[in-house]
Protein backbone atom coordinates (compact mmCIF):
# COMPACT_ATOMS: atom_id res chain seq x y z
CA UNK A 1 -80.48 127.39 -108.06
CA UNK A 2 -79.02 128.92 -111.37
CA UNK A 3 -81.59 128.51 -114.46
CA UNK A 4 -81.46 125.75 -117.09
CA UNK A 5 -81.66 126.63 -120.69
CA UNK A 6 -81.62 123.61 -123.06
CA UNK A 7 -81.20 124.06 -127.03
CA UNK A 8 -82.50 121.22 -128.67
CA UNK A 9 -81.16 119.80 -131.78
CA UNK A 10 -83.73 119.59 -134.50
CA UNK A 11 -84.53 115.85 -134.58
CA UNK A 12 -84.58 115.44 -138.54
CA UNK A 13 -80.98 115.63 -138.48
CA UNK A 14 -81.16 112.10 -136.27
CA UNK A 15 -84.02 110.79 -138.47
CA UNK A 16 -81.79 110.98 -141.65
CA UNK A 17 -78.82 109.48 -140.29
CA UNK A 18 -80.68 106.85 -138.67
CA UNK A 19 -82.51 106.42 -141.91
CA UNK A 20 -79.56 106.16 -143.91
CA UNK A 21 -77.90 103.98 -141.58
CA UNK A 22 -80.56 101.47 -140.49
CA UNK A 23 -80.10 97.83 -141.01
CA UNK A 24 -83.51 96.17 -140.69
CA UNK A 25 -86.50 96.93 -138.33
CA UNK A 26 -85.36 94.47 -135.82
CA UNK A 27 -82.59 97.07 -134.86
CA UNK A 28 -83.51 99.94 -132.16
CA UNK A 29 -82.06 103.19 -133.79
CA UNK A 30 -79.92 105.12 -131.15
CA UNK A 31 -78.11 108.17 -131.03
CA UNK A 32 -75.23 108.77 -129.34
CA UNK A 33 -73.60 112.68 -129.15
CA UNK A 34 -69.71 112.71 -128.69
CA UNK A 35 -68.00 116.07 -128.34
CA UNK A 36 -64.52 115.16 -129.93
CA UNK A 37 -63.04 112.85 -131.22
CA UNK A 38 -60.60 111.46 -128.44
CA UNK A 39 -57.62 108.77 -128.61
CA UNK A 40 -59.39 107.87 -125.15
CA UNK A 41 -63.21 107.05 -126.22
CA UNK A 42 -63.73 107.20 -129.83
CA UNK A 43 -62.04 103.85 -130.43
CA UNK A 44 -64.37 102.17 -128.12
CA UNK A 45 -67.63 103.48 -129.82
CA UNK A 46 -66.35 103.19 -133.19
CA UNK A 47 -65.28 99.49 -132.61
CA UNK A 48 -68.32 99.02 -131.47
CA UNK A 49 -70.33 99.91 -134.44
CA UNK A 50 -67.77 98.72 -137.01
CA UNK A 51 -67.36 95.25 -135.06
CA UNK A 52 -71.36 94.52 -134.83
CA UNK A 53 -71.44 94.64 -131.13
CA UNK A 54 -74.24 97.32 -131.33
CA UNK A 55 -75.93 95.15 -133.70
CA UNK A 56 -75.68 92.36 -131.79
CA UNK A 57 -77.38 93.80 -128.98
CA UNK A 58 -80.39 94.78 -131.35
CA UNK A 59 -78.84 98.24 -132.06
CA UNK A 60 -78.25 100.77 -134.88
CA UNK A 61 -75.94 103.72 -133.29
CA UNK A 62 -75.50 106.98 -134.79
CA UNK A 63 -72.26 108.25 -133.60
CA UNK A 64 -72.95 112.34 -134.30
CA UNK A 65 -70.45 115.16 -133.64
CA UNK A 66 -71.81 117.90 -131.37
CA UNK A 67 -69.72 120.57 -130.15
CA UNK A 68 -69.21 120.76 -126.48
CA UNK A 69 -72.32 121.52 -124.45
CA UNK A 70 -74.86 120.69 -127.38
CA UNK A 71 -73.66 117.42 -127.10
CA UNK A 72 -74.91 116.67 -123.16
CA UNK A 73 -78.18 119.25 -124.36
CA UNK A 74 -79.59 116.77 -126.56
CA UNK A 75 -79.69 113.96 -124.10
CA UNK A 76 -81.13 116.18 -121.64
CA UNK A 77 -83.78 116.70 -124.74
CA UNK A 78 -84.00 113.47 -125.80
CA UNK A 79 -82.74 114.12 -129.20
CA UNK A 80 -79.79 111.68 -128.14
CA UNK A 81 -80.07 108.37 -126.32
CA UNK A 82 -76.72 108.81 -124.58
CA UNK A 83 -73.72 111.13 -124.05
CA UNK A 84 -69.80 111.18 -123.59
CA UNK A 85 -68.57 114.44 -122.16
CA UNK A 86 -68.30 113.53 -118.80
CA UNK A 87 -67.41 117.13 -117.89
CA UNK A 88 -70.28 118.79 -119.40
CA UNK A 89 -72.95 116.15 -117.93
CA UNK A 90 -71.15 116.81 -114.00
CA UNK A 91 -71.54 121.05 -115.10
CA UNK A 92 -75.78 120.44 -116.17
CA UNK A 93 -76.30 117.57 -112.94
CA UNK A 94 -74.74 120.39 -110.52
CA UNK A 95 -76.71 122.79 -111.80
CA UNK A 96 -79.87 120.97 -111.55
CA UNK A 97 -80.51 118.53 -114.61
CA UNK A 98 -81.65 115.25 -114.40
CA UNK A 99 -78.78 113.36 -115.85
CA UNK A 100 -76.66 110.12 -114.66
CA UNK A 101 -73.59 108.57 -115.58
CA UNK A 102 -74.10 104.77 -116.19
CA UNK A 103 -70.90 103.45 -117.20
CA UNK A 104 -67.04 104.85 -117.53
CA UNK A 105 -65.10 104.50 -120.39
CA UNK A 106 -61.32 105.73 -118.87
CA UNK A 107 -60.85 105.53 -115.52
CA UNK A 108 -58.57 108.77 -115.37
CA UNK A 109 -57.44 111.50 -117.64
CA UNK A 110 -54.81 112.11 -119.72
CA UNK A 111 -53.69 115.52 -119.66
CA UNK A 112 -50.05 116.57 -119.64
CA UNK A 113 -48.31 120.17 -118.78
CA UNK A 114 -46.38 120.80 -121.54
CA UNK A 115 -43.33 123.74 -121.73
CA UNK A 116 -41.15 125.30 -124.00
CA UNK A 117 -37.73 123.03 -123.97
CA UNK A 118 -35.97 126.02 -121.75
CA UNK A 119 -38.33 125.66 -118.71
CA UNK A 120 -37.43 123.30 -116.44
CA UNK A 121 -39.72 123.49 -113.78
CA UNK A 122 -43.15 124.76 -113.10
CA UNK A 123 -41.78 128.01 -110.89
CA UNK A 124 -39.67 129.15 -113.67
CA UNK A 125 -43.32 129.69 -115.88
CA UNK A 126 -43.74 132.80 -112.85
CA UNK A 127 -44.57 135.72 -115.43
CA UNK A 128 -45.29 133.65 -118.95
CA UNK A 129 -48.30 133.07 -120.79
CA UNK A 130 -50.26 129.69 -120.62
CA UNK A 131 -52.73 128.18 -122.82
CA UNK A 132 -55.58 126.91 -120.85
CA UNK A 133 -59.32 126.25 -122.10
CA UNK A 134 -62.57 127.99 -120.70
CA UNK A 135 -62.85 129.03 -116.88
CA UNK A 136 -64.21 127.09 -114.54
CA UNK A 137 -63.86 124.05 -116.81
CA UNK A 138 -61.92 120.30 -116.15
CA UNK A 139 -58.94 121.77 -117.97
CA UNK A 140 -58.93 124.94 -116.09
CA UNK A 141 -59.28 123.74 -112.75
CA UNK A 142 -56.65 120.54 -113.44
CA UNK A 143 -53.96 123.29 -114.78
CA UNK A 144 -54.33 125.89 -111.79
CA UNK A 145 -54.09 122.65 -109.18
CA UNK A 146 -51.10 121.83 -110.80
CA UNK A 147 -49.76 125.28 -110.75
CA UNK A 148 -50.32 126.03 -107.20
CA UNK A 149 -48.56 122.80 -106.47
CA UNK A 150 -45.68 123.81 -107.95
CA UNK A 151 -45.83 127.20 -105.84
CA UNK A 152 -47.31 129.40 -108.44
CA UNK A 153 -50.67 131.80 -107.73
CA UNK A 154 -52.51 130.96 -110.93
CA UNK A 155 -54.23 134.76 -110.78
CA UNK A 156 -50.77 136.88 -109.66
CA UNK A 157 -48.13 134.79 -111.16
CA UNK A 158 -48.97 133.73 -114.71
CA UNK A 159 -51.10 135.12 -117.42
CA UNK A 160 -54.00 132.05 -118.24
CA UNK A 161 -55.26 132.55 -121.89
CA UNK A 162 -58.52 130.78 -123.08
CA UNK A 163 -57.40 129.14 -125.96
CA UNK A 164 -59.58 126.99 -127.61
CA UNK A 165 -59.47 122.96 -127.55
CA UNK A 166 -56.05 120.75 -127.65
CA UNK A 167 -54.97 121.39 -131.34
CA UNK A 168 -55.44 124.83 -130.71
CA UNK A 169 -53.34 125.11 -127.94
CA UNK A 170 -50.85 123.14 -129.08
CA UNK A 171 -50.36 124.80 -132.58
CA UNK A 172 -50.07 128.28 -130.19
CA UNK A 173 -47.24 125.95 -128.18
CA UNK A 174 -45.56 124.99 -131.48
CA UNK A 175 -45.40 128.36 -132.63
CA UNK A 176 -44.06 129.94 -129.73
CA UNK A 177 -47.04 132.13 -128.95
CA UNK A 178 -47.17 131.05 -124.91
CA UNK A 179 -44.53 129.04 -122.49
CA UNK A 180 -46.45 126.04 -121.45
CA UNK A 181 -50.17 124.30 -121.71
CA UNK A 182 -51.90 121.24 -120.60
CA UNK A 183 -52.51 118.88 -123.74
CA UNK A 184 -53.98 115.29 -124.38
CA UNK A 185 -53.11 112.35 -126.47
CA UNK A 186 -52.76 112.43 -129.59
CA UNK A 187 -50.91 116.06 -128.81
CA UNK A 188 -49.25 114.86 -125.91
CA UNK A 189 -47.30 112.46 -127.25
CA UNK A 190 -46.14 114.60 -130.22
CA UNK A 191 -45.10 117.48 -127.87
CA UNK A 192 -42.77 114.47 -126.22
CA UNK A 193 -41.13 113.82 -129.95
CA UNK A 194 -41.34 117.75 -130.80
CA UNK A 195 -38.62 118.04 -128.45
CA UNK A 196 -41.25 119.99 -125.85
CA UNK A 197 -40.76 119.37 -121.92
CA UNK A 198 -43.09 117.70 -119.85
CA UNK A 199 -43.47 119.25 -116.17
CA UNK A 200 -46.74 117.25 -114.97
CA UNK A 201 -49.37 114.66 -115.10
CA UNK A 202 -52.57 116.40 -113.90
CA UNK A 203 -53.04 112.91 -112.56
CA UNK A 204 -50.36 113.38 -110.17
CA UNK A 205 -51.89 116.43 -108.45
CA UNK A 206 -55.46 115.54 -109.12
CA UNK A 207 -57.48 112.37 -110.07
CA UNK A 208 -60.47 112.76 -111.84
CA UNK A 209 -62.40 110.19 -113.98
CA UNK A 210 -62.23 110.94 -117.88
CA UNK A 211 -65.20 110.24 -120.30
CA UNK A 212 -67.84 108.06 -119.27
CA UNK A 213 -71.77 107.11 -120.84
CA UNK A 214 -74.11 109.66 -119.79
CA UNK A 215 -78.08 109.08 -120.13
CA UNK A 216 -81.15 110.98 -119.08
CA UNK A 217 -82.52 110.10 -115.74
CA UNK A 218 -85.69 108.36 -117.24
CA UNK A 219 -84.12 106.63 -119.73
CA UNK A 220 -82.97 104.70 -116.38
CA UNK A 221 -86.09 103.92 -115.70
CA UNK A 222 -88.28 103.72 -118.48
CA UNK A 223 -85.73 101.65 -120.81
CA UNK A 224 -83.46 99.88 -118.55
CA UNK A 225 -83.03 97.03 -120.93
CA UNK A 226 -81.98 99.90 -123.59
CA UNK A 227 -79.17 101.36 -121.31
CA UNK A 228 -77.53 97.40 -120.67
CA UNK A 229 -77.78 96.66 -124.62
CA UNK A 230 -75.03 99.58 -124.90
CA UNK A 231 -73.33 98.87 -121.79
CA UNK A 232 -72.95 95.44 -122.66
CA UNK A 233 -71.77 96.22 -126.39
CA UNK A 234 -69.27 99.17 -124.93
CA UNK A 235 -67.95 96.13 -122.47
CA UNK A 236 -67.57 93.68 -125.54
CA UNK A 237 -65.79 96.65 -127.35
CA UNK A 238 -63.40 97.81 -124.82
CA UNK A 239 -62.26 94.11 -124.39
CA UNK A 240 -61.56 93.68 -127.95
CA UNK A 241 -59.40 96.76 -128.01
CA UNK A 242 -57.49 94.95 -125.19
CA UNK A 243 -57.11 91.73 -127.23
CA UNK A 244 -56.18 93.45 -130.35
CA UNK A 245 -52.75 95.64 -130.10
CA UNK A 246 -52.27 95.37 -133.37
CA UNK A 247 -55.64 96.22 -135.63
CA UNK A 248 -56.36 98.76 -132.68
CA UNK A 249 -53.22 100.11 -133.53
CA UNK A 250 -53.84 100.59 -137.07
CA UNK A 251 -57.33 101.72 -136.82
CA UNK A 252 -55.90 104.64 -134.64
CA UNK A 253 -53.35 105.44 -137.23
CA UNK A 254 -56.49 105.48 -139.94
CA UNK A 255 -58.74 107.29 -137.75
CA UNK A 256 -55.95 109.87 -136.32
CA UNK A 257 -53.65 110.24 -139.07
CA UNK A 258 -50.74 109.63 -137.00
CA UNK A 259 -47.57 107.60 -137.58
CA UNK A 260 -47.33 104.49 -136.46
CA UNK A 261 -45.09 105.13 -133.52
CA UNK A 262 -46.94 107.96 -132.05
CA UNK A 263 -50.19 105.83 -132.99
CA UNK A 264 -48.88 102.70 -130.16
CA UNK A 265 -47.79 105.01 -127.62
CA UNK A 266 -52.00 106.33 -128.06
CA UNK A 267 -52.92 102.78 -127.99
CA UNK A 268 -50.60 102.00 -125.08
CA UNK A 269 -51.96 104.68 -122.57
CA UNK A 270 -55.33 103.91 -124.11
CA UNK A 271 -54.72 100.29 -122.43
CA UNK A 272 -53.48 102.46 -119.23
CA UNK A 273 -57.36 104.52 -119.26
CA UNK A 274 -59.72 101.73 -120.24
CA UNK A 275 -61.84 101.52 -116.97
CA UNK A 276 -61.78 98.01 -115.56
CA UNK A 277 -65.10 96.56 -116.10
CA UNK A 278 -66.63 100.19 -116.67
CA UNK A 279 -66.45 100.64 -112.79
CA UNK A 280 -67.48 103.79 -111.62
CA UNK A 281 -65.27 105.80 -109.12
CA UNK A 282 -67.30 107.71 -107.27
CA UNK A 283 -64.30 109.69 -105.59
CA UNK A 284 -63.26 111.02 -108.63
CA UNK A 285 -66.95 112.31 -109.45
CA UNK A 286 -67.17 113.67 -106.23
CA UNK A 287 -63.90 115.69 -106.82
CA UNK A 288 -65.42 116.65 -110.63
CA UNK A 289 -68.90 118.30 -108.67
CA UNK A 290 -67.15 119.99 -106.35
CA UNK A 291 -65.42 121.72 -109.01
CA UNK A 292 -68.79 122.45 -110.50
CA UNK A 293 -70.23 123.70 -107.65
CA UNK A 294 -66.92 126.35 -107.40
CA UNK A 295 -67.17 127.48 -110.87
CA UNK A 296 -70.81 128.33 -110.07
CA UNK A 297 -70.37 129.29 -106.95
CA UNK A 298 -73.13 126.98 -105.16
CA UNK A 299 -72.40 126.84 -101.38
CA UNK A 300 -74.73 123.76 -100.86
CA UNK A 301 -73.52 120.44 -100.85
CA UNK A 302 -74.17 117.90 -103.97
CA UNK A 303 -73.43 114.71 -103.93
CA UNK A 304 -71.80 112.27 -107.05
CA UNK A 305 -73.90 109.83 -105.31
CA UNK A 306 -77.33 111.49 -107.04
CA UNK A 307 -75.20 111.37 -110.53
CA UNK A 308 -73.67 108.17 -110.80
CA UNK A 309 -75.88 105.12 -111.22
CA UNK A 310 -73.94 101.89 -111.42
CA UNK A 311 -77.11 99.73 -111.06
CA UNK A 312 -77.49 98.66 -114.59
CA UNK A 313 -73.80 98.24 -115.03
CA UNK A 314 -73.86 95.79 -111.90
CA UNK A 315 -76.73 93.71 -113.24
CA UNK A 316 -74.77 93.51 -117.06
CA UNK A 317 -71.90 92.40 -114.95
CA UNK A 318 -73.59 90.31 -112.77
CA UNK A 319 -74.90 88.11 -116.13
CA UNK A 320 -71.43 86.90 -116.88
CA UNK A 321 -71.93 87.30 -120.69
CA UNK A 322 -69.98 90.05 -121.47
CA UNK A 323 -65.79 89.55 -121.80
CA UNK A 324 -64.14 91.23 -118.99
């Protein structure tokens, strides 16, 4: 089994946010790691918080930035209560860390192929340059599906360039610097109105879940109650977002500095994502870890069935209190 190494963050940095953020000692300080800021999940965790649905299930949340990998490191160290890169947390559980997903945020992902206005279809990108993001990764594996659906050998045929995250990529589009790469919302959408042409939904070729509440295996256990205060405050939050088109619309335009037109077409596929009821589908995990186990080459079998835990999500559900 490949070895773990774990950085942990330095847990002062948590104590003075949660410091300068608490609200009385009846609230339970938690910290919650988030890789990036995405249309698709930062909305529901900073409704939360702004709304008082953390609060109202005895909770003060720190939402704190961590780049990608850190951020799924420091639950794994306890230096954060829960997690949101659904990608990273399948990578660690493959490779042998104790970590389960409790909860899903958006049922699929997002991702769009994305060419220069003169290709047409994904054969004529034989021989061009496209921005991708690491090997081995969600992105990675989603683009060279998609490619070898559309009869192209992502190894021979094309030249794959590690590019860096979705503003990266897309500022490298935008500039003419490669022919096509895979981009999310808010990019997505201005790629559309850039006059850029869309060849593919990943979705189409390949459906994976898309970021989803990741805790440590004994935070299961030893704080159950814990893990269905946030469940129950991310349910509350995800159903206000439903009910409320237009301040959900406006708080993306704040928080994204977008327009208001691109902002509704977020907020509409937003709607599109938002897991029903934060159900968990396992298929789409399973597909995730077997992706996992490619990209580091483990020949024996792993199940999604040892990652995702929908037990406390059942019993929240199963109270009735929380708005569906």
């Amino acid at each position: 089994m490949p070895s773990l190494r774990y950085l942990s963050v330095p847990l002062f940095i948590f104590t003075c946010l949660n410091l300068a953020t608490a609200q009385g000692p009846a609230l339970q300080n938690v910290v919650v790691s988030y890789p990036s800021k995405s249309i698709t999940s930062f909305p529901i965790l900073d409704t939360a918080r702004r709304k008082g649905f953390f609060q109202q299930q005895g909770l003060n949340v720190s939402l704190v930035y961590m780049r990608g990998g850190l951020d799924i490191k420091a639950v794994f160290t306890g230096d954060a209560d829960f997690g949101t890169s659904t990608t990273t947390a399948v990578t660690a559980f493959v490779a042998g860390a104790p970590l389960r997903i409790v909860c899903s945020y958006n049922s699929h992902v997002d991702q769009m192929l994305f060419a220069q206005p003169k290709y047409r279809s994904i054969a004529q990108l034989r021989g061009q340059a496209i921005g991708s993001l690491n090997p081995g990764g969600l992105v990675d594996m989603l683009l060279r599906r998609v490619l070898l659906a559309g009869g192209l050998n992502p190894e021979r045929d094309v030249v794959l360039l590690a590019m860096g995250g979705t503003p990266e990529r897309y500022a490298a589009l935008k500039a003419g610097n490669i022919a096509a790469t895979v981009l999310s919302s808010p990019h997505s959408f201005r790629a559309e109105k850039d006059g850029f042409y869309k060849l593919a939904a990943t979705r189409d070729y390949v459906d994976v879940s898309g970021t989803s509440v990741v805790a440590h295996a004994d935070r299961m256990k030893k704080q159950p109650e814990l893990v269905k205060k946030f469940i129950r405050a991310s349910l509350r939050s995800m159903a206000y977002l439903r009910e409320n088109r237009s301040e959900t619309v406006q708080m993306i335009m704040r928080e994204f500095a977008m327009d208001q037109e691109i902002a509704t077409m977020a907020y509409n596929q937003l709607l599109e994502l938002l897991s029903p009821e934060g159900r968990l589908r396992l298929e789409a995990f399973q597909l995730m870890v077997d992706f996992a186990r490619a990209a580091q080459k483990i020949d024996r079998p792993v199940s999604a069935a040892q990652l995702v835990d929908g037990t406390l999500l059942d019993e929240v559900l199963r109270e009735g209190s929380t708005p569906r």
